[in-house]
C-alpha atoms as a PDB file:
ATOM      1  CA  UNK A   1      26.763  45.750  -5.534  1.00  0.00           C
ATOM      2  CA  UNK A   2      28.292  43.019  -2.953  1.00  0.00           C
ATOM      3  CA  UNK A   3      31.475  42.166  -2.635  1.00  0.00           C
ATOM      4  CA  UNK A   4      31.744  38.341  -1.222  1.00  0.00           C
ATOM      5  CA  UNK A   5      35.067  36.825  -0.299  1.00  0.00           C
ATOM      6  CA  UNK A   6      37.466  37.714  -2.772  1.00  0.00           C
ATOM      7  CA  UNK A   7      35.081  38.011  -5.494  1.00  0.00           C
ATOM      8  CA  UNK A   8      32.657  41.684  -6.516  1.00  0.00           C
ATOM      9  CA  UNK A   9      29.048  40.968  -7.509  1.00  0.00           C
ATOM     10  CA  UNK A  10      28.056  43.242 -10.202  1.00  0.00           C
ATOM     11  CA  UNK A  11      24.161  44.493 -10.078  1.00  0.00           C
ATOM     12  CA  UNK A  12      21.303  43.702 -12.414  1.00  0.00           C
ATOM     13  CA  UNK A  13      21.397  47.300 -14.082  1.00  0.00           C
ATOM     14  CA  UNK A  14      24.334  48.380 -15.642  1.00  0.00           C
ATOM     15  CA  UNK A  15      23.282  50.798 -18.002  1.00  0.00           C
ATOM     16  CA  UNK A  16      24.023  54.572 -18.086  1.00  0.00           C
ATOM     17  CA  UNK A  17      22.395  56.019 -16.101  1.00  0.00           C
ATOM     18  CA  UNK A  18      23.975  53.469 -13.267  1.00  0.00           C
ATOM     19  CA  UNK A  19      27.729  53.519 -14.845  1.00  0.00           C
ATOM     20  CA  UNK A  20      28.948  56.300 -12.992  1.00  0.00           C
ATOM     21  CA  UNK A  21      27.767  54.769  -9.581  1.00  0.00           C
ATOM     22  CA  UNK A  22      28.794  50.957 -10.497  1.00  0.00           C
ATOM     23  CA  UNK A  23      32.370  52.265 -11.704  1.00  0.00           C
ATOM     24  CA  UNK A  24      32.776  54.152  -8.229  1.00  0.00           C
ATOM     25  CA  UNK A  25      31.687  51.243  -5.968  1.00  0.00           C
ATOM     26  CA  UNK A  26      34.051  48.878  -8.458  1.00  0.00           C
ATOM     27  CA  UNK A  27      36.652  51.672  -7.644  1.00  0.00           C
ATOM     28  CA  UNK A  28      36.684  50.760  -3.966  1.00  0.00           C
ATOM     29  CA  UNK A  29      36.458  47.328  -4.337  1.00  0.00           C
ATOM     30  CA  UNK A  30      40.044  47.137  -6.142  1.00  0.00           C
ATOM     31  CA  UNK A  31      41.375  49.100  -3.832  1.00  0.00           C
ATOM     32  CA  UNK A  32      40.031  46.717  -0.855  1.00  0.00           C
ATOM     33  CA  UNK A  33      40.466  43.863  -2.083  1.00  0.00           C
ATOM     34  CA  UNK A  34      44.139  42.393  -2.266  1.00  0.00           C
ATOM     35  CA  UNK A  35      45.284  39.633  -4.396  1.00  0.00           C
ATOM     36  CA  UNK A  36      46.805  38.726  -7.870  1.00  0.00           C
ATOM     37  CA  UNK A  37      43.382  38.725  -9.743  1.00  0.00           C
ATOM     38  CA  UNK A  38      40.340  40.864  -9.048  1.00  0.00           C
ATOM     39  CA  UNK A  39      37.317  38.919  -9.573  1.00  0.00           C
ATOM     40  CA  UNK A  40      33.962  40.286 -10.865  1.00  0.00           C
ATOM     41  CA  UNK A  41      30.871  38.197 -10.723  1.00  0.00           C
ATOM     42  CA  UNK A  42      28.230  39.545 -13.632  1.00  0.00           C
ATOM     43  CA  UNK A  43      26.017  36.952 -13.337  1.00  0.00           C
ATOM     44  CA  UNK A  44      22.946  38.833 -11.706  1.00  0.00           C
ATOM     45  CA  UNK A  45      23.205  41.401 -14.585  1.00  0.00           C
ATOM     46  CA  UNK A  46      20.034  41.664 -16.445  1.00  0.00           C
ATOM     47  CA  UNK A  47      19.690  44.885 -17.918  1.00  0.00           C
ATOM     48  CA  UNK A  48      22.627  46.555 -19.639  1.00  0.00           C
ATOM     49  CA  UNK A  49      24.081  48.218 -22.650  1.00  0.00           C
ATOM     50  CA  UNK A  50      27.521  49.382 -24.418  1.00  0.00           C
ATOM     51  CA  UNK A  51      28.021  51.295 -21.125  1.00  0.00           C
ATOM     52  CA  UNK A  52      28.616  48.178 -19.360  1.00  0.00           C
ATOM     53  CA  UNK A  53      31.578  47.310 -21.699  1.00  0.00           C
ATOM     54  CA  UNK A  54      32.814  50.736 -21.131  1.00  0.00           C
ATOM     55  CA  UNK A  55      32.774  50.534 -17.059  1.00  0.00           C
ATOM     56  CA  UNK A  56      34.225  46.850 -17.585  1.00  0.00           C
ATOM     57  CA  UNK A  57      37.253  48.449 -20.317  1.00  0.00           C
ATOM     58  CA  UNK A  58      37.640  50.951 -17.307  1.00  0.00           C
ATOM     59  CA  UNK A  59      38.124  48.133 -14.737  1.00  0.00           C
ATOM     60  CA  UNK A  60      40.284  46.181 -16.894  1.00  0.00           C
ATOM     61  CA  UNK A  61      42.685  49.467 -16.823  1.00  0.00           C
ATOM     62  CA  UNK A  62      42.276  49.676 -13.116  1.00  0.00           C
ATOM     63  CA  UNK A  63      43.501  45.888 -12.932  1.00  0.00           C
ATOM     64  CA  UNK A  64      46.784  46.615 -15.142  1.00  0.00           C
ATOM     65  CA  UNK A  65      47.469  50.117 -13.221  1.00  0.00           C
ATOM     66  CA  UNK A  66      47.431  48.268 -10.221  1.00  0.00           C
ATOM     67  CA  UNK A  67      49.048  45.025 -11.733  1.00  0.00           C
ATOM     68  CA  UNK A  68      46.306  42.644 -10.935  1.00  0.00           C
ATOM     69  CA  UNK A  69      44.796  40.545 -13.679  1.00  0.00           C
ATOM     70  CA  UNK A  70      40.657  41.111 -14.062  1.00  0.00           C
ATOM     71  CA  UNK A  71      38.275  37.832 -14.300  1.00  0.00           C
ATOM     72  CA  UNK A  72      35.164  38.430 -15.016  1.00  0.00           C
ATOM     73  CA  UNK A  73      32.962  35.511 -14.195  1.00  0.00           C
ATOM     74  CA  UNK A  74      29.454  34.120 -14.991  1.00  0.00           C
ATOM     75  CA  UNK A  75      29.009  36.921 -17.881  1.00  0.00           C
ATOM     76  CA  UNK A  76      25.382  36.503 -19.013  1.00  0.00           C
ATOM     77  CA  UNK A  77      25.176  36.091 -22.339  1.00  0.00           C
ATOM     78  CA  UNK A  78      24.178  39.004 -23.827  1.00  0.00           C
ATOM     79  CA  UNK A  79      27.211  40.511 -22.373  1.00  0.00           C
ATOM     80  CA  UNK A  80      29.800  38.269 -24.081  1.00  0.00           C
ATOM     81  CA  UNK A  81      27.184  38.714 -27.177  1.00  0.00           C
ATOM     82  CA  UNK A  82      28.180  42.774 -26.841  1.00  0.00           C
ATOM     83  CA  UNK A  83      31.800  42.542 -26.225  1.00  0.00           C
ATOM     84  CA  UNK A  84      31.954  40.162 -29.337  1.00  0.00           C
ATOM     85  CA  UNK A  85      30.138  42.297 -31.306  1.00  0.00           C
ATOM     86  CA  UNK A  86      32.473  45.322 -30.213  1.00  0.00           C
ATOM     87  CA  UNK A  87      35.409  43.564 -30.570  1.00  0.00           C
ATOM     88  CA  UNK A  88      36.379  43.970 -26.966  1.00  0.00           C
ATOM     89  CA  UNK A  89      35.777  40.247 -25.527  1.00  0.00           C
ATOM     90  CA  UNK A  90      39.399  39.174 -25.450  1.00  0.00           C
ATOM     91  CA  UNK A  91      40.932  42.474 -24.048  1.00  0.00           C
ATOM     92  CA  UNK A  92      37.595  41.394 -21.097  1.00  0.00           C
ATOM     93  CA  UNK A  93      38.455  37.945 -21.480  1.00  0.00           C
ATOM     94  CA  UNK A  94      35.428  36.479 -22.929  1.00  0.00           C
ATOM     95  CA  UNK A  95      35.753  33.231 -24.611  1.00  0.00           C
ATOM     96  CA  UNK A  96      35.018  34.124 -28.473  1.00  0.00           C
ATOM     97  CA  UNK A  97      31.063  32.544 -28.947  1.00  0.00           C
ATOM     98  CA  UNK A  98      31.316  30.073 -31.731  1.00  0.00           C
ATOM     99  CA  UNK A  99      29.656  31.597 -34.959  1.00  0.00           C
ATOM    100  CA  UNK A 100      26.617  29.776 -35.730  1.00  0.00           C
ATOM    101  CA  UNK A 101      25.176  30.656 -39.331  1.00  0.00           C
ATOM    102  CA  UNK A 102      21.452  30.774 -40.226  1.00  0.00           C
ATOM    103  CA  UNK A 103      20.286  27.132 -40.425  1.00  0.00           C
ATOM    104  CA  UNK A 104      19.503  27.742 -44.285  1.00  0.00           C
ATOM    105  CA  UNK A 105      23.291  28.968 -44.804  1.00  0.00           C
ATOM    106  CA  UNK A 106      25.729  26.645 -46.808  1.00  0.00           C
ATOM    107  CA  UNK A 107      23.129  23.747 -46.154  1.00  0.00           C
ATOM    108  CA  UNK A 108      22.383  24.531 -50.177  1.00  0.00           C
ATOM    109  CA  UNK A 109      23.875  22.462 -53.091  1.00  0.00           C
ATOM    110  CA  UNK A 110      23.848  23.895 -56.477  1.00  0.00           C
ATOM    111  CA  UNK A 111      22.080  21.015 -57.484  1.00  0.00           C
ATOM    112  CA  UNK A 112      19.076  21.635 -55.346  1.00  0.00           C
ATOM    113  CA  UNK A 113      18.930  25.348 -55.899  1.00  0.00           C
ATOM    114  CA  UNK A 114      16.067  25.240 -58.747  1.00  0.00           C
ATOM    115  CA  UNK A 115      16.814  27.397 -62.160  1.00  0.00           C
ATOM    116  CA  UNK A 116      14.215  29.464 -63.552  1.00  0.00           C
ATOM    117  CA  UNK A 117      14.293  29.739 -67.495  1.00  0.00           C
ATOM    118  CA  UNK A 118      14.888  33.828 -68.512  1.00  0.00           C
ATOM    119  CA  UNK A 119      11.986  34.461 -70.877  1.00  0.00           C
ATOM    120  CA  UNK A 120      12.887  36.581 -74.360  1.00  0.00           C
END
């Protein structure tokens, strides 16, 4: 993990098995960095899981305990995809992903859905 300016690079693996170690080195990064916002870059992140959102949740409590306000920047994808899913993405300030239906969805009008005759 680098820290660069005023701004914390997160790693590519942020899984469990590297949570405990990412949350400590995010640890001392709030506490040397100074400022209004602390801001964490996730865009090298390539592997992760739920235990990404939970070490992110944890530095979003860091943030308010020390009145700072968390940005998270350059969240892959996948990421915002998880803390949608999980219901979390505003409290990490995510922008909501617009909901895209299956092309086939609603694209049906009862007139073009075929009947089949019941046989007695």
């Amino acid at each position: 993990m680098a820290q660069s300016g005023a701004m914390t690079a997160l790693p590519a693996s942020l899984t469990l098995k590297d949570a405990q170690a990412v949350l400590e080195s995010l640890r001392q990064s709030l506490a040397a960095d100074s400022g209004d916002s602390w801001r964490i870059d996730a865009a090298s992140v390539a592997q992760l899981d739920t235990s990404a959102l939970a070490v992110l949740l944890e530095c979003a409590r860091m943030a308010a305990a020390a009145r700072r306000r968390l940005e998270i920047v350059n969240a892959p994808a996948r990421m915002a995809d998880l803390a949608h899913l999980y219901g979390v993405d505003g409290l990490l300030g995510f922008e909501a992903p617009e909901f895209k239906p299956a092309a086939n969805v609603g694209e049906s009008q009862p007139k073009d859905i075929p009947t089949v005759p019941i046989l007695r």
